[in-house]
N, C-alpha and C. Protein backbone atom coordinates (compact mmCIF):
# COMPACT_ATOMS: atom_id res chain seq x y z
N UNK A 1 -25.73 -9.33 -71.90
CA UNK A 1 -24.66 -8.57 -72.51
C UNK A 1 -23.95 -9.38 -73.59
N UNK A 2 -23.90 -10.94 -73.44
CA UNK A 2 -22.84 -11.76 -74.17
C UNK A 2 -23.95 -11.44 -75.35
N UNK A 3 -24.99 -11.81 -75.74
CA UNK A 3 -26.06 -11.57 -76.45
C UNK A 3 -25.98 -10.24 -77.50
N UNK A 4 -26.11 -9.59 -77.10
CA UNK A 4 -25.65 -7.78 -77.46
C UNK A 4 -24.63 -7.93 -78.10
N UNK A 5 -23.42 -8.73 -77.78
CA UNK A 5 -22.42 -8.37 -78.47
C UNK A 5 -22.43 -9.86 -79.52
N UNK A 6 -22.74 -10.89 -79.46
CA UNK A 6 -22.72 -11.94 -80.66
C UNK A 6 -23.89 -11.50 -82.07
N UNK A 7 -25.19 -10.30 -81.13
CA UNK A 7 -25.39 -9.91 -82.62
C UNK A 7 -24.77 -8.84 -83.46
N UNK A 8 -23.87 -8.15 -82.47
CA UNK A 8 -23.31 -7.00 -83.05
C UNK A 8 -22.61 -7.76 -84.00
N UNK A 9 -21.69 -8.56 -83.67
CA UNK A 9 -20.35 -9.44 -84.61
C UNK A 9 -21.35 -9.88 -85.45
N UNK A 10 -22.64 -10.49 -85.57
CA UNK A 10 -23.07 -11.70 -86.41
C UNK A 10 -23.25 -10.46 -87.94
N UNK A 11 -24.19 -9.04 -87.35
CA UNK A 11 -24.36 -7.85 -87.67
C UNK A 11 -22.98 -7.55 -88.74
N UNK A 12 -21.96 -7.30 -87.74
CA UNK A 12 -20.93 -6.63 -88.98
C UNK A 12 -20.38 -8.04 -90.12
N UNK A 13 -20.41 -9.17 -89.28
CA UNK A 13 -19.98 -10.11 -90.39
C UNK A 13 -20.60 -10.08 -91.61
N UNK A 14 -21.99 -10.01 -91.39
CA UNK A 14 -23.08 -10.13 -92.90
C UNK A 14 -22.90 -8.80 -93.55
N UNK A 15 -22.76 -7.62 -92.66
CA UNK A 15 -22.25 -6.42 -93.36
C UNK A 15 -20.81 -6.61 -94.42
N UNK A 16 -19.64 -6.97 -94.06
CA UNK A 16 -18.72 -7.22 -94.47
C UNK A 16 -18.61 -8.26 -95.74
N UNK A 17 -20.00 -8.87 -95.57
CA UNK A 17 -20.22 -10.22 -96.62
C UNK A 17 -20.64 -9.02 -97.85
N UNK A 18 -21.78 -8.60 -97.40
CA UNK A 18 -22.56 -8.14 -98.15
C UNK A 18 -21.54 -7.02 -99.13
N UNK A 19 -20.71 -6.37 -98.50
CA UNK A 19 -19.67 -5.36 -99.15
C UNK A 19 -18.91 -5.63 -99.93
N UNK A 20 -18.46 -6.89 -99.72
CA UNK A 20 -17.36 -7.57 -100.41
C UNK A 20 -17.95 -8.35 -101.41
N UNK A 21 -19.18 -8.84 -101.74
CA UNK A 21 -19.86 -9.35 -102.74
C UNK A 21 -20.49 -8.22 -103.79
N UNK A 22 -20.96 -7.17 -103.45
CA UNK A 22 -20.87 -5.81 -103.99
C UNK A 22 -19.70 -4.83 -104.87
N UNK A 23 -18.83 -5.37 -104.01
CA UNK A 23 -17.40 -4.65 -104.89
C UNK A 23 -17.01 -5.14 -106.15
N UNK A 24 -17.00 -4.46 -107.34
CA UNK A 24 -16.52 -4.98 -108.43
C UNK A 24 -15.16 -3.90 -108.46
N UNK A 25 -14.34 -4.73 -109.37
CA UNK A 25 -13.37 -3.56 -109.61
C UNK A 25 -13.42 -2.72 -110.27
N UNK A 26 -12.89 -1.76 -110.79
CA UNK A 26 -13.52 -0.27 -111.58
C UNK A 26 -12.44 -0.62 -112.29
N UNK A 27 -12.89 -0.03 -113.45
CA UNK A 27 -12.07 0.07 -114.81
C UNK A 27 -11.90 1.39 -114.94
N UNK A 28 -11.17 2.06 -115.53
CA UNK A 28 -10.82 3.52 -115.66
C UNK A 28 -11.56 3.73 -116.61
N UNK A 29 -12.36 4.56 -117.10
CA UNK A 29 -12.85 4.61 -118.22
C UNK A 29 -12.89 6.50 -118.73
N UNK A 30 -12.54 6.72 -119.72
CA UNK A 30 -12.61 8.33 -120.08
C UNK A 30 -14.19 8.58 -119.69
N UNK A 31 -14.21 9.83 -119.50
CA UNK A 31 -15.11 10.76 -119.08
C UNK A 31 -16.33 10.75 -120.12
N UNK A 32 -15.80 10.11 -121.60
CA UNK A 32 -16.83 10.13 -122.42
C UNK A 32 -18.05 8.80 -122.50
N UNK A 33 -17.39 7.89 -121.82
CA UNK A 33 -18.04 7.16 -121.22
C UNK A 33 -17.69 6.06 -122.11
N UNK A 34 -17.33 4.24 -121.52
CA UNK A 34 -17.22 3.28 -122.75
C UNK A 34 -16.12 3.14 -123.82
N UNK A 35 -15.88 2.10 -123.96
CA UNK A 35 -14.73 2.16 -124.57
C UNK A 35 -14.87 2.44 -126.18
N UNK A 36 -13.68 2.87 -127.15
CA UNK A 36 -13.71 3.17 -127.69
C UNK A 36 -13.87 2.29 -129.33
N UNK A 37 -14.87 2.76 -130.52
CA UNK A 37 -14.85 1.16 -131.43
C UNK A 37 -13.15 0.88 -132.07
N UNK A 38 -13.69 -0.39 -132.01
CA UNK A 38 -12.18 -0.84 -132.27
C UNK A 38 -11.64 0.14 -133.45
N UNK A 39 -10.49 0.04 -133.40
CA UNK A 39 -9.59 0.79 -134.30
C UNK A 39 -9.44 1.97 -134.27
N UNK A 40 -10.50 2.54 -133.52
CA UNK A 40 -10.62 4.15 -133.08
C UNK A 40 -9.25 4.90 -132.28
N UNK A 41 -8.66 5.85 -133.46
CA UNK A 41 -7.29 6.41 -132.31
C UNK A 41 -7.81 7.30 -131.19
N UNK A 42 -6.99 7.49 -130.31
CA UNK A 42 -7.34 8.00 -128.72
C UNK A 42 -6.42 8.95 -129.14
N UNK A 43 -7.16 10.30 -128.33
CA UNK A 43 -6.31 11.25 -127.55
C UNK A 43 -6.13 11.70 -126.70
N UNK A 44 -5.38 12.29 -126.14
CA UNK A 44 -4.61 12.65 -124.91
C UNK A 44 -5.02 14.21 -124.46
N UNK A 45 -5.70 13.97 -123.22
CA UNK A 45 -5.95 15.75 -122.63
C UNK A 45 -4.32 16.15 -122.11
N UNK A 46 -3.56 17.11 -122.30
CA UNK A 46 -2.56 18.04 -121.92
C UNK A 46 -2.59 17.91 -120.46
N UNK A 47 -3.57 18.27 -120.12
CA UNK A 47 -3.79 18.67 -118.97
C UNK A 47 -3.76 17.77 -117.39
N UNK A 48 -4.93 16.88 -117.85
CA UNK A 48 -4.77 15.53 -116.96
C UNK A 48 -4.61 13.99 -117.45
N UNK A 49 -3.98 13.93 -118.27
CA UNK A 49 -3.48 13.16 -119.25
C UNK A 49 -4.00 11.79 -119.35
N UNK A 50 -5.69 11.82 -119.30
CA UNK A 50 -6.69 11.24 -119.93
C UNK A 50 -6.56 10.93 -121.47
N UNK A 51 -6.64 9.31 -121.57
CA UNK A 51 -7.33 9.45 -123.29
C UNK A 51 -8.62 8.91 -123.82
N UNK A 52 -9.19 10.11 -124.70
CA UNK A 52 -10.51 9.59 -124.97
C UNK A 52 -10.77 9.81 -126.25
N UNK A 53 -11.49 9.73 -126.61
CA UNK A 53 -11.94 9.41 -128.16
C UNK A 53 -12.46 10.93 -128.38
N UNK A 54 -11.82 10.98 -129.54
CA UNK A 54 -11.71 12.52 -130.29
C UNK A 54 -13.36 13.11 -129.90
N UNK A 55 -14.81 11.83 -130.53
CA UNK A 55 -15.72 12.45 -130.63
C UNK A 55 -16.01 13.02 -129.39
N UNK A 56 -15.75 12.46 -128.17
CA UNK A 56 -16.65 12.70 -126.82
C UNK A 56 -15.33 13.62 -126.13
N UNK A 57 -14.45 14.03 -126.77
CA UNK A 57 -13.70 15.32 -126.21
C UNK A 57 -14.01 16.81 -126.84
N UNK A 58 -13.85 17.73 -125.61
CA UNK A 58 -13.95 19.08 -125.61
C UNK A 58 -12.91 19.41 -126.80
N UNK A 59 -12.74 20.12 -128.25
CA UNK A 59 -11.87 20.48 -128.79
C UNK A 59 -11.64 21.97 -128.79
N UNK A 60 -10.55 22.43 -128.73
CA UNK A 60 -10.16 23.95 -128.65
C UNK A 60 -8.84 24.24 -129.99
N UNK A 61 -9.25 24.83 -130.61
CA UNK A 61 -8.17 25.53 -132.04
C UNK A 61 -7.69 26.58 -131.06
N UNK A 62 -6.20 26.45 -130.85
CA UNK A 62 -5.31 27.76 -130.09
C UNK A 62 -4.14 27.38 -130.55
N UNK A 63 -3.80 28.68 -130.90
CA UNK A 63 -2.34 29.24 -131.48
C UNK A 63 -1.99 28.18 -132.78
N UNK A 64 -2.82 27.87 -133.42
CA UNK A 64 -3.55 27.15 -134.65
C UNK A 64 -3.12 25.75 -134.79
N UNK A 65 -2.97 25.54 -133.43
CA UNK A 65 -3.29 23.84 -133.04
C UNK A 65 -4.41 23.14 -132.44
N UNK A 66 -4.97 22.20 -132.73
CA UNK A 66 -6.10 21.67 -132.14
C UNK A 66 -5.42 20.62 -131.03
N UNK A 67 -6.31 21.21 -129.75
CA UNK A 67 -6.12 20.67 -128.57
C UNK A 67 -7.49 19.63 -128.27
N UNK A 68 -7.50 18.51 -127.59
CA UNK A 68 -8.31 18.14 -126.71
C UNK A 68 -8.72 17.83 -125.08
N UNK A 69 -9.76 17.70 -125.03
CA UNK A 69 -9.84 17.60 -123.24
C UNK A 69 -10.64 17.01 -122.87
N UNK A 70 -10.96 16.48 -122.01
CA UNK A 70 -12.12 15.55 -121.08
C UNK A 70 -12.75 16.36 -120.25
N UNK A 71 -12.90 17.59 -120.08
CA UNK A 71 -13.63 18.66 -119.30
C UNK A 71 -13.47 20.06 -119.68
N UNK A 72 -14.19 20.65 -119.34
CA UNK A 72 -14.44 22.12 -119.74
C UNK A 72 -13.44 22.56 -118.49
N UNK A 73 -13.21 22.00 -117.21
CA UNK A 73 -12.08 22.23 -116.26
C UNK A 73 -11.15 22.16 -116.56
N UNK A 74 -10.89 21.23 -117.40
CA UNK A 74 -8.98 21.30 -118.36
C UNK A 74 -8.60 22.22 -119.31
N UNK A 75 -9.92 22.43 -120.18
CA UNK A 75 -10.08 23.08 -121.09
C UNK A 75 -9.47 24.59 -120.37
N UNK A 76 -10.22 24.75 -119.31
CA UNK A 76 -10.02 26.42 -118.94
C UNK A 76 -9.10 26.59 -117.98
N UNK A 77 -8.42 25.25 -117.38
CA UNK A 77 -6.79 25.20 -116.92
C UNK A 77 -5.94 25.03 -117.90
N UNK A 78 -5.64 24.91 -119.07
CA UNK A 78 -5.05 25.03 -120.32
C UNK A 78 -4.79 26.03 -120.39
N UNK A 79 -6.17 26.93 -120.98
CA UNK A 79 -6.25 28.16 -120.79
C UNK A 79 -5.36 28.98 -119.98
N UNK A 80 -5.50 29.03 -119.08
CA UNK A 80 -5.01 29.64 -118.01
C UNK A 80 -3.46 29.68 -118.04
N UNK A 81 -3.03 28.49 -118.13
CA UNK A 81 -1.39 28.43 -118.30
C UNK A 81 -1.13 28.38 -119.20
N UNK A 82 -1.90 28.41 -120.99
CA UNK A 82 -1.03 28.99 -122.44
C UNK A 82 -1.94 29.82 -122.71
N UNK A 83 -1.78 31.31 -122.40
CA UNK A 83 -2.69 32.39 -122.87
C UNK A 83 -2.72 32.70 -124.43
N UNK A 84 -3.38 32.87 -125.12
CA UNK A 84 -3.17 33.01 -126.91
C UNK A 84 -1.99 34.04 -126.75
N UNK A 85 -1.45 33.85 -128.27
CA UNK A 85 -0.35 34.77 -128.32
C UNK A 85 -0.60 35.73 -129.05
């Protein structure tokens, strides 16, 4: 039984090694993927207030402003709460 349980521990220790040598930290990165070239201005989704680079955002012309977004899900929750006028 003592056996059984020193490989269980030996078991989760190398598990725990192995996890923790695996973990990198995450960087936030927009949805468009990568950061943006230098000097490049960012914009801001309304919605979930992401910023990403004009090219790799969803753009929408409403009520004759240009909006951007990081998903076709913001895009059509936008929608939803400023109906055209």
């Amino acid at each position: 039984m003592r056996q059984i349980i020193a490989i269980l521990a030996v078991g989760m220790v190398i598990y725990l090694i192995r996890r923790l040598q695996g973990s990198k930290p995450q960087s936030r990165v927009s949805p468009g993927g990568g950061a943006p070239p230098a000097g490049e201005k960012l914009v801001r989704d309304r919605i979930c207030n992401t910023h990403l680079s004009p090219a790799s955002a969803i753009r929408l012309q409403h009520d004759g402003s240009l909006h951007y977004f990081c998903s076709t899900v913001c895009r059509d929750k936008f929608l939803s709460q400023f109906p055209a006028s």
